[in-house]
N, C-alpha and C. Protein backbone atom coordinates (compact mmCIF):
# COMPACT_ATOMS: atom_id res chain seq x y z
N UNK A 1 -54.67 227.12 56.67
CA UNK A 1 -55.12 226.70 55.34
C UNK A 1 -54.08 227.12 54.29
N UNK A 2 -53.59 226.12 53.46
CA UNK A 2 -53.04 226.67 52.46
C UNK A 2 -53.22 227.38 51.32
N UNK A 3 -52.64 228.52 50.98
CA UNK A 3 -53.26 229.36 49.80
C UNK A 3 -51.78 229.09 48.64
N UNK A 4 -52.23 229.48 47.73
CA UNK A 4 -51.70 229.28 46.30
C UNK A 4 -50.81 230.62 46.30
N UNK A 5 -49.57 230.81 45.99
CA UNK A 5 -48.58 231.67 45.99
C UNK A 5 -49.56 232.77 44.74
N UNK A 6 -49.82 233.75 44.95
CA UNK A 6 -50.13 234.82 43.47
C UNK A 6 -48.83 235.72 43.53
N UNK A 7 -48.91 235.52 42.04
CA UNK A 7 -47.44 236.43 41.33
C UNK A 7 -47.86 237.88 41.70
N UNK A 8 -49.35 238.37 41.15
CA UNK A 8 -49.56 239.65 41.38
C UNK A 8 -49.46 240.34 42.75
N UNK A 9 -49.64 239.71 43.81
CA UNK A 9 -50.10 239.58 45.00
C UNK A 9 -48.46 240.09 45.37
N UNK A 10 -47.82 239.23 45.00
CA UNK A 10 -46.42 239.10 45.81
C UNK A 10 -45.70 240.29 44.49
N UNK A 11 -45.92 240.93 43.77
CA UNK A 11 -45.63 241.76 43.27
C UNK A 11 -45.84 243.37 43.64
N UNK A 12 -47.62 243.30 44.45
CA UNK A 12 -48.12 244.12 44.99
C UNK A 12 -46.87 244.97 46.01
N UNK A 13 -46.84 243.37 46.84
CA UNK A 13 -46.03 243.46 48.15
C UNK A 13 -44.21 244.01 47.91
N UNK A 14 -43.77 243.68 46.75
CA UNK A 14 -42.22 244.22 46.63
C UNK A 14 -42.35 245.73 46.53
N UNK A 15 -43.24 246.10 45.56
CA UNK A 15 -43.59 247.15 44.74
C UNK A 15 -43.91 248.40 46.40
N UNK A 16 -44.97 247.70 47.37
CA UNK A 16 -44.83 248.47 48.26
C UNK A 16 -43.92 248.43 49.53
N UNK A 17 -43.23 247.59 49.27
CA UNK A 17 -41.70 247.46 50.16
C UNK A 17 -40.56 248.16 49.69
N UNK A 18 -41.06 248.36 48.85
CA UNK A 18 -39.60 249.22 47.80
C UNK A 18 -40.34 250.78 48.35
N UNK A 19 -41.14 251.19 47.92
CA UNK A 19 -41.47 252.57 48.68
C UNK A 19 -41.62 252.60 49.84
N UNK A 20 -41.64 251.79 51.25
CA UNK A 20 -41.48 252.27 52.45
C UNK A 20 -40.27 252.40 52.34
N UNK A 21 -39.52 250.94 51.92
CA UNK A 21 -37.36 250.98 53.04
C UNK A 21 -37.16 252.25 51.92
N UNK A 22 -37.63 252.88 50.80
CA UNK A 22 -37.02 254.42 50.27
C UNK A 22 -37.39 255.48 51.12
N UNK A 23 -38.40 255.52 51.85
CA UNK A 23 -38.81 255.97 52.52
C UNK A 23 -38.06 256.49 53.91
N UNK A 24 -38.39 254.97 54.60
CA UNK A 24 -37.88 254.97 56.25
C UNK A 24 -36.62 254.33 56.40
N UNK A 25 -36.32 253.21 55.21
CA UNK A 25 -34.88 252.59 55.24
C UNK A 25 -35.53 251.52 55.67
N UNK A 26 -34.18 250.58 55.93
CA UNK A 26 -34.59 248.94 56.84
C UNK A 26 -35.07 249.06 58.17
N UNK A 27 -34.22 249.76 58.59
CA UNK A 27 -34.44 249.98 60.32
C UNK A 27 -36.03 250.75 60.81
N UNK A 28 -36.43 251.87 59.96
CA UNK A 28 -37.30 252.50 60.26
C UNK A 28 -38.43 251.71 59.56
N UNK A 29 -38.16 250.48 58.30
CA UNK A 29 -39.68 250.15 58.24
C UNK A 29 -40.51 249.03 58.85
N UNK A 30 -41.79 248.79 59.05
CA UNK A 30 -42.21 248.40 59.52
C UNK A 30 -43.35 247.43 58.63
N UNK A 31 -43.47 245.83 58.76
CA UNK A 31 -44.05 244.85 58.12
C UNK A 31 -45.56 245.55 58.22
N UNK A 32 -46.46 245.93 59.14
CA UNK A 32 -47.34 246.10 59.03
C UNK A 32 -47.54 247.32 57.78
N UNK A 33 -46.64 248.63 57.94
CA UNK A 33 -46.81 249.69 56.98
C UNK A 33 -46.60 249.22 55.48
N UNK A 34 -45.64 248.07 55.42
CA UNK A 34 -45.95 247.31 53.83
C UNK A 34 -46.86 246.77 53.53
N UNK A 35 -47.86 246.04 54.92
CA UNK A 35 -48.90 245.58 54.30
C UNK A 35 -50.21 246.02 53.77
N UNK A 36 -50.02 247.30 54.49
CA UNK A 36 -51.10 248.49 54.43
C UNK A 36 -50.86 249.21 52.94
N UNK A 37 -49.68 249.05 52.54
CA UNK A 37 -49.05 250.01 51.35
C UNK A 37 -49.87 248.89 50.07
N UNK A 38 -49.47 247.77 50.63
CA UNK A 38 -49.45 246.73 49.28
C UNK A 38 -51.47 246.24 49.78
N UNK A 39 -52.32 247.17 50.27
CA UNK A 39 -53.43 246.71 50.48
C UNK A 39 -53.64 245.23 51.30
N UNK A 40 -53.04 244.62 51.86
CA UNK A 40 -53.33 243.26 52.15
C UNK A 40 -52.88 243.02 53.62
N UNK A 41 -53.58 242.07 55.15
CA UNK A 41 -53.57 242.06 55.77
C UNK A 41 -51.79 241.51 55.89
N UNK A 42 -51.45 241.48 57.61
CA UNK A 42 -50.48 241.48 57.79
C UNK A 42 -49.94 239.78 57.96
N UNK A 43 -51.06 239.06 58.10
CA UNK A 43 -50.73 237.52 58.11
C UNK A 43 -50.38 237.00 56.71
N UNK A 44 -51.23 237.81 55.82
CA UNK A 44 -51.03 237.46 54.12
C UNK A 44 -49.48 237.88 54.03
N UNK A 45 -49.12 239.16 54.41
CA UNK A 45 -47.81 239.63 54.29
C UNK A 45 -46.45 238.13 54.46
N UNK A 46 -46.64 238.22 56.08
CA UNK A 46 -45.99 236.94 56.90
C UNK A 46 -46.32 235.48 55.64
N UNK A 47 -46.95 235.35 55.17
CA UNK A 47 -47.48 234.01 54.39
C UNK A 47 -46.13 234.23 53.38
N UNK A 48 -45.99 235.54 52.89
CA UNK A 48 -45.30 235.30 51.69
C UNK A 48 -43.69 235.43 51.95
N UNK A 49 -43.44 236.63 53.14
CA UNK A 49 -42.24 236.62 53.51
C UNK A 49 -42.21 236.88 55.43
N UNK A 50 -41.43 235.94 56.01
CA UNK A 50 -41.37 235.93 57.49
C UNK A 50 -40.97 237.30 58.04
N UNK A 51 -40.02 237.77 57.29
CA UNK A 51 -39.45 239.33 58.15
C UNK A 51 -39.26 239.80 57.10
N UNK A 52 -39.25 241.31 57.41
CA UNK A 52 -38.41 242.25 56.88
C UNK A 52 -37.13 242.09 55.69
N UNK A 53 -36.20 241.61 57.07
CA UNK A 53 -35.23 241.25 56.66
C UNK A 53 -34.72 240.45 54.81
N UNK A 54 -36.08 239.04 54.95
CA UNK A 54 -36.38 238.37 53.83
C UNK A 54 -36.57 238.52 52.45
N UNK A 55 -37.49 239.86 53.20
CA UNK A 55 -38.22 240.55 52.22
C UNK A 55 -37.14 241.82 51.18
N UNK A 56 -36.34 241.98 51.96
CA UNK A 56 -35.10 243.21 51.41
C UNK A 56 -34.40 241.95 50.54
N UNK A 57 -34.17 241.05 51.16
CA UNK A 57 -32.98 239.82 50.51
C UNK A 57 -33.92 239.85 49.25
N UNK A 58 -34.87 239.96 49.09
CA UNK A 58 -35.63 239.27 47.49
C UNK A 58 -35.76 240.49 46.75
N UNK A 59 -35.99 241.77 47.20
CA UNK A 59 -35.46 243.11 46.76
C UNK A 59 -33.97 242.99 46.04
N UNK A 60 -33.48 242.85 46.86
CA UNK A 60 -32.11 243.10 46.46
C UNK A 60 -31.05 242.55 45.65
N UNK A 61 -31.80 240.57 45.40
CA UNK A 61 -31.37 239.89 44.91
C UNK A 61 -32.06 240.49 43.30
N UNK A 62 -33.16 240.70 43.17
CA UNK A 62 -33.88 241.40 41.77
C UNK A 62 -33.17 242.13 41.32
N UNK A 63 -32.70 243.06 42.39
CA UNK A 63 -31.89 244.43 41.66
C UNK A 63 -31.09 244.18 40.90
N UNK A 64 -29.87 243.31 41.92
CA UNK A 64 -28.76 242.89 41.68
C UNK A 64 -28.29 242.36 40.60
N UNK A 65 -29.66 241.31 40.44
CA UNK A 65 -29.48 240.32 39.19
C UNK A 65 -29.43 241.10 37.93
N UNK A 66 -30.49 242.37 37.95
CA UNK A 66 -30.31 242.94 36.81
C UNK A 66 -29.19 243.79 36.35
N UNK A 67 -28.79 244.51 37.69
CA UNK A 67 -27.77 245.25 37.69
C UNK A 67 -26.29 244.83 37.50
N UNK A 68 -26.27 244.11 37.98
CA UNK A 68 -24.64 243.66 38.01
C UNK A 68 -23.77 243.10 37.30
N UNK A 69 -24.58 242.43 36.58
CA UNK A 69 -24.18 241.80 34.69
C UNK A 69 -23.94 242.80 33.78
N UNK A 70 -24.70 244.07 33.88
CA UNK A 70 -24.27 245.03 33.15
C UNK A 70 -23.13 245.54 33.32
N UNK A 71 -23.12 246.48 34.83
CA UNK A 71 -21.66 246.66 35.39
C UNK A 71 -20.53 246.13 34.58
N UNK A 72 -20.54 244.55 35.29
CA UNK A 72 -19.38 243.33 34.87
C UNK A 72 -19.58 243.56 33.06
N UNK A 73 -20.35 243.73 32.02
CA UNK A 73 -20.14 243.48 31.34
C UNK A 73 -19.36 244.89 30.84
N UNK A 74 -19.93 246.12 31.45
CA UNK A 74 -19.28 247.09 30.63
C UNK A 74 -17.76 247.25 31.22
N UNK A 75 -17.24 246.50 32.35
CA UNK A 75 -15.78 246.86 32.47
C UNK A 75 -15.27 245.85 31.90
N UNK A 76 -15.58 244.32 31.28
CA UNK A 76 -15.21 243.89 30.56
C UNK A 76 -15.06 243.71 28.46
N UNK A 77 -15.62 245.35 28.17
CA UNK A 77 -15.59 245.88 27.17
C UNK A 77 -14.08 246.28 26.44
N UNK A 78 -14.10 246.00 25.25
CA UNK A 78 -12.97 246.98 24.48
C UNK A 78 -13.04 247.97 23.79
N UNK A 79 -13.49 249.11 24.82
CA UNK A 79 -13.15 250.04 24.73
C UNK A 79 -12.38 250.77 25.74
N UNK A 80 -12.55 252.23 25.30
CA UNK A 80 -11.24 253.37 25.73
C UNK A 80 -11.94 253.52 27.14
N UNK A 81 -10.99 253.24 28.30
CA UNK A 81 -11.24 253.20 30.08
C UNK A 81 -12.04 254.74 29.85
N UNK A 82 -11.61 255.83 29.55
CA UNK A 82 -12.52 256.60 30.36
C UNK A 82 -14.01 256.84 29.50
N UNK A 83 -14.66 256.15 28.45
CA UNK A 83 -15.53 255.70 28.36
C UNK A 83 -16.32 254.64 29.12
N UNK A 84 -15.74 253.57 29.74
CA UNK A 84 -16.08 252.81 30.36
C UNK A 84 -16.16 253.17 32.00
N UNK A 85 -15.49 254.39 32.27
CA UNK A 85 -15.71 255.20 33.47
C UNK A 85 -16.82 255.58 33.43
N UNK A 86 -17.42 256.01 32.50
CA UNK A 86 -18.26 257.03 32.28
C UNK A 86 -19.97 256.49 32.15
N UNK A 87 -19.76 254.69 31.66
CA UNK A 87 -20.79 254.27 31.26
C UNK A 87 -20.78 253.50 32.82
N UNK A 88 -19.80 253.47 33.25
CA UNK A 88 -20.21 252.69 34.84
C UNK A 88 -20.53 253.51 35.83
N UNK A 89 -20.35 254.98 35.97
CA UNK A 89 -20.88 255.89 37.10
C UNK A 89 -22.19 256.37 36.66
N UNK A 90 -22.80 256.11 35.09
CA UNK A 90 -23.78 256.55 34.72
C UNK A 90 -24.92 255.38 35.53
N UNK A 91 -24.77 253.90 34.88
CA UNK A 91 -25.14 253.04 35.32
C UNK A 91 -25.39 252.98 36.62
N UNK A 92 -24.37 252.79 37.51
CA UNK A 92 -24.54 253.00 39.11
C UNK A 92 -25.51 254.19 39.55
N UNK A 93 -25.27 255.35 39.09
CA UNK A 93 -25.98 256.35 39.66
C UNK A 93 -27.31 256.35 39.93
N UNK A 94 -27.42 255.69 38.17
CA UNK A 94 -29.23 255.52 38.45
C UNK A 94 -29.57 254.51 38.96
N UNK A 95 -29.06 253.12 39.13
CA UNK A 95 -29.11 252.18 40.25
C UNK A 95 -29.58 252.49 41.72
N UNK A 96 -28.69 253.41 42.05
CA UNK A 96 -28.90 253.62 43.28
C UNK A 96 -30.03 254.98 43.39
N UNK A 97 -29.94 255.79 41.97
CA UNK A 97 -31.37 256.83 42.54
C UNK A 97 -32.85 255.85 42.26
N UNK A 98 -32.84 254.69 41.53
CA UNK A 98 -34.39 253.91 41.64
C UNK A 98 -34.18 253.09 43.20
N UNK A 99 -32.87 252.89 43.47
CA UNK A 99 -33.05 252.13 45.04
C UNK A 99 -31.83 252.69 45.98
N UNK A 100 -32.38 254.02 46.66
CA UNK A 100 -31.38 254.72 47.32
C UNK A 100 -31.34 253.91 48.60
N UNK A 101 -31.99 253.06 49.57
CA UNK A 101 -32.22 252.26 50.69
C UNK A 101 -31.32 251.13 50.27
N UNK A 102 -31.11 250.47 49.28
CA UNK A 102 -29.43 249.49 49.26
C UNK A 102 -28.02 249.84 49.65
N UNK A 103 -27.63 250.48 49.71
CA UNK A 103 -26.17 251.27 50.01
C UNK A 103 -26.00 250.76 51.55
N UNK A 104 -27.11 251.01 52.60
CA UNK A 104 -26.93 250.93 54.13
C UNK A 104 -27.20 249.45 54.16
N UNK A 105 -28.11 248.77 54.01
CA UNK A 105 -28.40 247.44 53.74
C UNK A 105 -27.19 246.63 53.46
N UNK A 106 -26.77 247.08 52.51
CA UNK A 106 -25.74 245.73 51.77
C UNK A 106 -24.43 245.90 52.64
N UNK A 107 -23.99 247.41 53.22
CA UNK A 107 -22.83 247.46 53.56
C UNK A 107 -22.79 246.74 54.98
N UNK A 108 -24.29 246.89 55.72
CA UNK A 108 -24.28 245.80 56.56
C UNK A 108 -23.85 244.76 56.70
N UNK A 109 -25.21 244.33 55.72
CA UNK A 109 -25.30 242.24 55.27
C UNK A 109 -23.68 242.10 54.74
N UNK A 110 -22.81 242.79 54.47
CA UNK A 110 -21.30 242.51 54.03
C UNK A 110 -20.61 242.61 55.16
N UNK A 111 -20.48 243.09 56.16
CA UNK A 111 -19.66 242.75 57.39
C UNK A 111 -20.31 242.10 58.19
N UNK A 112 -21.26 242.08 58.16
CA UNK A 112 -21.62 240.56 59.13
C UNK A 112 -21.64 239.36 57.97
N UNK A 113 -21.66 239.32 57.04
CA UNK A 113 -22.05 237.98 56.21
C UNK A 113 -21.06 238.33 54.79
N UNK A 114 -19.68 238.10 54.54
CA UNK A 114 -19.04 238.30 53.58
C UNK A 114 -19.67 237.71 52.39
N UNK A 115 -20.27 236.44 52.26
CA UNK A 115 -20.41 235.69 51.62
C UNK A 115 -21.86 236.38 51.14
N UNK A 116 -22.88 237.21 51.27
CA UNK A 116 -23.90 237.35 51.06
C UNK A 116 -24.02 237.88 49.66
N UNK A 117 -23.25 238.80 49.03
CA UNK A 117 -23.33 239.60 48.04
C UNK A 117 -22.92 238.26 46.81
N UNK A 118 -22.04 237.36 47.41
CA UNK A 118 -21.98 236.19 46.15
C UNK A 118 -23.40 235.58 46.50
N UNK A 119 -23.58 235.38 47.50
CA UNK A 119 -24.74 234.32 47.30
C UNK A 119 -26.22 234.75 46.71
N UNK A 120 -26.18 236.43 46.98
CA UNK A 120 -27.96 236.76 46.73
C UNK A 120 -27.08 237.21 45.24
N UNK A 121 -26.39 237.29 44.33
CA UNK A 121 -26.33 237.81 43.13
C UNK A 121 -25.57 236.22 42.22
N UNK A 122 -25.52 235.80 42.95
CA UNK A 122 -25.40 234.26 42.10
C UNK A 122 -23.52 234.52 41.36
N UNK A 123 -22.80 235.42 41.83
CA UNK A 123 -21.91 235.52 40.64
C UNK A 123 -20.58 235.39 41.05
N UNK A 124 -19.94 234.64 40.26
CA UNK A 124 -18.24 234.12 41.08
C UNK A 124 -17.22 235.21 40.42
N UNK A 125 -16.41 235.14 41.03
CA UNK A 125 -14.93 235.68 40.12
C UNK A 125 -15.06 235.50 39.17
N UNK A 126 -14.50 236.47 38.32
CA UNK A 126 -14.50 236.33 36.82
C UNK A 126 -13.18 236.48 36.16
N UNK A 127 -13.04 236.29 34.97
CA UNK A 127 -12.10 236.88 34.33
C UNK A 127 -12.15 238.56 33.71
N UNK A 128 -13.17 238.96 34.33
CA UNK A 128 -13.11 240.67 33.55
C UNK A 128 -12.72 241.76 34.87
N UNK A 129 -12.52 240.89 36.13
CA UNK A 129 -11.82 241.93 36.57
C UNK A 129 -10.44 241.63 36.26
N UNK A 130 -9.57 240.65 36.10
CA UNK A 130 -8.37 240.31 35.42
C UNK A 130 -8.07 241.42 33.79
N UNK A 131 -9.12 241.48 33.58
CA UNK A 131 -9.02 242.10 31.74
C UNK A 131 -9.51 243.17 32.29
N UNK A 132 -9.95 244.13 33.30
CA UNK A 132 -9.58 245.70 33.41
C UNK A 132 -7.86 245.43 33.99
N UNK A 133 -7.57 245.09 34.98
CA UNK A 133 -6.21 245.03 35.06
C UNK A 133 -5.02 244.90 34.09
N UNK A 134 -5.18 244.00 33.00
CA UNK A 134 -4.57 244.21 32.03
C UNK A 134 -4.83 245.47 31.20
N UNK A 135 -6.08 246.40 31.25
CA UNK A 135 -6.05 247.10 30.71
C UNK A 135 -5.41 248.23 31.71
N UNK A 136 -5.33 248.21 32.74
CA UNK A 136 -4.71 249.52 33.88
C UNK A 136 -3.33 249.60 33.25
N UNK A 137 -2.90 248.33 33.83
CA UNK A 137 -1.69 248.22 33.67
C UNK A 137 -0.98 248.51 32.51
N UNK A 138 -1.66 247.86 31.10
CA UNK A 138 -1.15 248.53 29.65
C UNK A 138 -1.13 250.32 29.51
N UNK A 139 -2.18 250.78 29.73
CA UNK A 139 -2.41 252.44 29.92
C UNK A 139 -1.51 253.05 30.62
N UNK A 140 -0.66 252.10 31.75
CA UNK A 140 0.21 253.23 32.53
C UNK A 140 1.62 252.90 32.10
N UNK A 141 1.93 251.55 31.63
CA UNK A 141 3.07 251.37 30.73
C UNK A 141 2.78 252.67 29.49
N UNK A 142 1.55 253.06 28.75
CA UNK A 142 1.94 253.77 27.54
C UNK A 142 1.62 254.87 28.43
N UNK A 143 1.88 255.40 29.75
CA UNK A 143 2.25 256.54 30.17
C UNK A 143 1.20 257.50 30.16
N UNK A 144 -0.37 256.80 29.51
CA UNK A 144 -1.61 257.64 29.63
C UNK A 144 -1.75 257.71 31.10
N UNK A 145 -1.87 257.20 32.32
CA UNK A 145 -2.42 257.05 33.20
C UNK A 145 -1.46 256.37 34.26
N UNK A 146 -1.43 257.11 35.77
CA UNK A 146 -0.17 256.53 36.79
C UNK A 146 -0.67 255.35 36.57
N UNK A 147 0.00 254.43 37.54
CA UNK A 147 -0.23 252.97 37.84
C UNK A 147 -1.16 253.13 38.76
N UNK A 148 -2.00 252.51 39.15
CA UNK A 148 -3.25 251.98 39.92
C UNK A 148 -3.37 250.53 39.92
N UNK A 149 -3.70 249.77 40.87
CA UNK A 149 -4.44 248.26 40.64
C UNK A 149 -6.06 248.47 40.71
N UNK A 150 -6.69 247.40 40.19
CA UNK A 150 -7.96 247.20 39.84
C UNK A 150 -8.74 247.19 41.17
N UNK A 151 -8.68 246.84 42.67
CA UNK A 151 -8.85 247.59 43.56
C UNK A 151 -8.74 248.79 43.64
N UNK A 152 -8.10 249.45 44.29
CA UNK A 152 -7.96 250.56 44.28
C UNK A 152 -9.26 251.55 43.36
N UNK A 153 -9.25 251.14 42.05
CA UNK A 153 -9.21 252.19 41.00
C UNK A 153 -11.00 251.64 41.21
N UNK A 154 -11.70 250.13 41.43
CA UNK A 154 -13.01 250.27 41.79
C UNK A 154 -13.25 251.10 42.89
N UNK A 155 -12.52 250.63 43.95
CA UNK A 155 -12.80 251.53 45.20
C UNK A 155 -13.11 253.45 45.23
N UNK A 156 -12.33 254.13 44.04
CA UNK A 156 -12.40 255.24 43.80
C UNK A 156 -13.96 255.42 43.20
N UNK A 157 -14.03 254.39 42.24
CA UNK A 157 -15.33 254.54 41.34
C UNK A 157 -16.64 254.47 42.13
N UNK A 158 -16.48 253.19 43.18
CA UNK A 158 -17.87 253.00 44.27
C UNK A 158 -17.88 253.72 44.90
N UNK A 159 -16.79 254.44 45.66
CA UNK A 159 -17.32 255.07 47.26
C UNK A 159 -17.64 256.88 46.18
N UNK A 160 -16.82 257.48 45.31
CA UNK A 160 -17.42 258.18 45.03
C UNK A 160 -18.94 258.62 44.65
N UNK A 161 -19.51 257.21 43.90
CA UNK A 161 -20.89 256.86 43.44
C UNK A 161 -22.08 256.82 44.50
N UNK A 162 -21.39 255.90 45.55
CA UNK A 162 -22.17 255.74 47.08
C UNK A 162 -21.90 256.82 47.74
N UNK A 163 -21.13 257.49 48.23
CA UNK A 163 -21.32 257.82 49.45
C UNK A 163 -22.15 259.29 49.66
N UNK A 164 -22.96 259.79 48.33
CA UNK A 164 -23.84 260.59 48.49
C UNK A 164 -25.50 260.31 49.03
N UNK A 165 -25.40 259.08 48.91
CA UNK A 165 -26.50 258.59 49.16
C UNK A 165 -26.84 257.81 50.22
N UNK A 166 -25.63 257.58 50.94
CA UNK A 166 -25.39 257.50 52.01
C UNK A 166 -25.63 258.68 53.18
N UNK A 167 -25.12 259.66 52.68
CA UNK A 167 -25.30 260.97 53.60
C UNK A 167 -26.22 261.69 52.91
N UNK A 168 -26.98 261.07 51.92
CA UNK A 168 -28.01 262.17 51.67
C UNK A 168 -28.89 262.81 52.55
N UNK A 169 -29.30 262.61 53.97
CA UNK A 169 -29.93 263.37 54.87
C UNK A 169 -29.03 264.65 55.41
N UNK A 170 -27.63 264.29 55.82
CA UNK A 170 -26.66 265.08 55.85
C UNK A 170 -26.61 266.50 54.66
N UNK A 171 -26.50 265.52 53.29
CA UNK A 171 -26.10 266.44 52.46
C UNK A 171 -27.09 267.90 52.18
N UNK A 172 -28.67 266.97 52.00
CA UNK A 172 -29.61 267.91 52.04
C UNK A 172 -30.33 269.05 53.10
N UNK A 173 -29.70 268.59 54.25
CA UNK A 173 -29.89 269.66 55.16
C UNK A 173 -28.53 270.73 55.27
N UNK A 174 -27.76 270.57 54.68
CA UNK A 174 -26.03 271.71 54.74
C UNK A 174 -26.76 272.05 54.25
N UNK A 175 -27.15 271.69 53.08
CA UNK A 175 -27.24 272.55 51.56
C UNK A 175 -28.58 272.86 51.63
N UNK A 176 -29.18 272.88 52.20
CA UNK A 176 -30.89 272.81 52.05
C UNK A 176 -31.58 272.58 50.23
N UNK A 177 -30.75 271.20 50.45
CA UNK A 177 -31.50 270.81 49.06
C UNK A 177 -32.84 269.88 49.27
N UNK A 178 -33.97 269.98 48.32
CA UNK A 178 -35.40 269.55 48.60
C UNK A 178 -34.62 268.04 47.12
N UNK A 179 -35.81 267.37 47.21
CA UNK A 179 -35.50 266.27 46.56
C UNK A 179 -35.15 266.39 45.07
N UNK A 180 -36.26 267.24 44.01
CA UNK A 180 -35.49 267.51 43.20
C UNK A 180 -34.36 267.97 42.93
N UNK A 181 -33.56 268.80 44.18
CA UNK A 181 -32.58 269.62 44.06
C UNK A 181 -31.52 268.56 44.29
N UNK A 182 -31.71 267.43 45.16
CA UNK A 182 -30.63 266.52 44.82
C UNK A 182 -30.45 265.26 44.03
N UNK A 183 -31.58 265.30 43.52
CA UNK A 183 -31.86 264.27 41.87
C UNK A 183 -30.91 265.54 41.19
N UNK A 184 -30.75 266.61 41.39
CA UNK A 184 -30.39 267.34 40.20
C UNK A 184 -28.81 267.21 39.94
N UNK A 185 -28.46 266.99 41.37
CA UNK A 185 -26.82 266.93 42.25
C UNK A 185 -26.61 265.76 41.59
N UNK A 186 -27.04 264.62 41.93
CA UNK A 186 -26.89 263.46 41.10
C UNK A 186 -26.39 263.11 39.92
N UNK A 187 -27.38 264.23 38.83
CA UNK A 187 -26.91 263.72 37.38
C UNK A 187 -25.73 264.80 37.31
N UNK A 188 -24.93 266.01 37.93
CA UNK A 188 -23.96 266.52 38.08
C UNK A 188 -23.28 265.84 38.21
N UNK A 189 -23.18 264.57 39.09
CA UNK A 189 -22.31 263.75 39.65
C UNK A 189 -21.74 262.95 38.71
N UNK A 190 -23.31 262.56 37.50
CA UNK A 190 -22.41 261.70 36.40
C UNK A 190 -21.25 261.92 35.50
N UNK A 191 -21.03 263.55 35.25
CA UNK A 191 -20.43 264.27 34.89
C UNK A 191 -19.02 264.42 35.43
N UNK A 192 -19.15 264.55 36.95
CA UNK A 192 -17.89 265.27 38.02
C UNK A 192 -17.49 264.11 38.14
N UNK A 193 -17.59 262.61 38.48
CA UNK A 193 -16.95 262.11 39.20
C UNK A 193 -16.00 260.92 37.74
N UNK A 194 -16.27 260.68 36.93
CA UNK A 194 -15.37 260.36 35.60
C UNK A 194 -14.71 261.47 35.15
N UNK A 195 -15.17 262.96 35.47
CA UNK A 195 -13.58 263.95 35.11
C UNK A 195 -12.67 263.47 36.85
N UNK A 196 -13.56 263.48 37.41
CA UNK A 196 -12.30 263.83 38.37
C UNK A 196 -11.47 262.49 38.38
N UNK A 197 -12.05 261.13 38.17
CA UNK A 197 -11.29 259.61 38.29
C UNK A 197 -10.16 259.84 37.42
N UNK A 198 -10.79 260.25 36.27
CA UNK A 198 -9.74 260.38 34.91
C UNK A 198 -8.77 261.56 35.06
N UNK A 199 -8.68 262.51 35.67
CA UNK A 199 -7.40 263.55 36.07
C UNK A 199 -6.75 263.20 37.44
N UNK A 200 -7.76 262.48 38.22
CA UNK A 200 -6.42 262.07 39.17
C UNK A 200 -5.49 260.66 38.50
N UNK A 201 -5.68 260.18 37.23
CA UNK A 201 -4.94 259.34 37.11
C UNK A 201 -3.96 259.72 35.51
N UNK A 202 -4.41 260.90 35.40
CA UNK A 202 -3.61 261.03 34.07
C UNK A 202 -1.98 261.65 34.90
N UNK A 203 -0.61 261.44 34.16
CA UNK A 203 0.57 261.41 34.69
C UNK A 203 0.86 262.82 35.11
């Protein structure tokens, strides 16, 4: 029988898909434990999304959409780079502490499926990674900052941002940090990781 798509319904269901994969991740969650989370049987679940899998893609495409325009817009700003360091590791950080379960997900769906991250975020090449490059490149001509290319110098900015949250099971058992204790590490991080970008590149 056909039923009528409900917004609330299928809102229920993200809302409790987003707290299991934070939970257990992709791998560890399970369609039935979302349907139990989001109150509603497991065929209703299946009605709205076939797998798992589906169900992260419409997660992630939400995030994304909101997230990533900002990003792109603040490195395409005129202002001073290590302000714009500063407003992009802030940004990211909390990105990834409201959805710490994207980091393993995406780095997946990107080596098996290059094309995925254009297709679930809708967004082509631009001209503002061209206009941080012109801005690298001007900064190390006036001798503020070595030379770097605009690779490179994202690559420093992401994997520093990610890769705590990546090993956060790792990190919190060295350290025996409990969850607040590494929400706390976190906003340290917004701090540490734009001094440290900005002194490994001053001359």
């Amino acid at each position: 029988m056909y039923m009528e798509p409900n917004s609330t319904t299928e809102n229920r269901i993200k809302e409790a898909a987003r707290k299991i994969f934070i939970k257990k991740g992709l791998a560890g969650a399970r369609m039935q434990e979302i349907a139990d989370e989001a109150k509603i049987n497991k065929a209703m679940l299946h009605y709205y999304y076939r797998n798992k899998e589906q169900l992260f893609k419409k997660i992630f495409e939400e995030v994304a959409a909101e997230f990533v325009p900002k990003i792109f817009s603040i490195l395409g700003e005129d202002r001073p780079l290590e302000v714009k360091v500063q407003d992009f590791v802030s940004h990211y950080l909390d990105m990834l502490t409201r959805n710490p379960f994207l980091p393993l997900f995406v780095l997946s769906e990107l080596r098996s499926q290059p094309e995925f991250f254009e297709n679930a975020v809708g967004i082509k090449r631009s001209g503002i990674l061209e206009k941080l490059a012109v801005q690298l490149k001007a900064e190390a001509k006036a001798g503020h900052i070595k030379p770097i290319s605009p690779a490179n110098f994202m690559a420093n900015l992401m994997s520093l941002s990610i890769f705590p949250f990546l090993a956060q099971p790792m990190l919190q058992l060295i350290f025996s940090m409990n969850t607040q204790e590494f929400k706390n590490f976190i906003e340290e991080r917004k701090q540490l990781i734009p001094q440290f970008i900005m002194s490994s590149l001053k001359t």
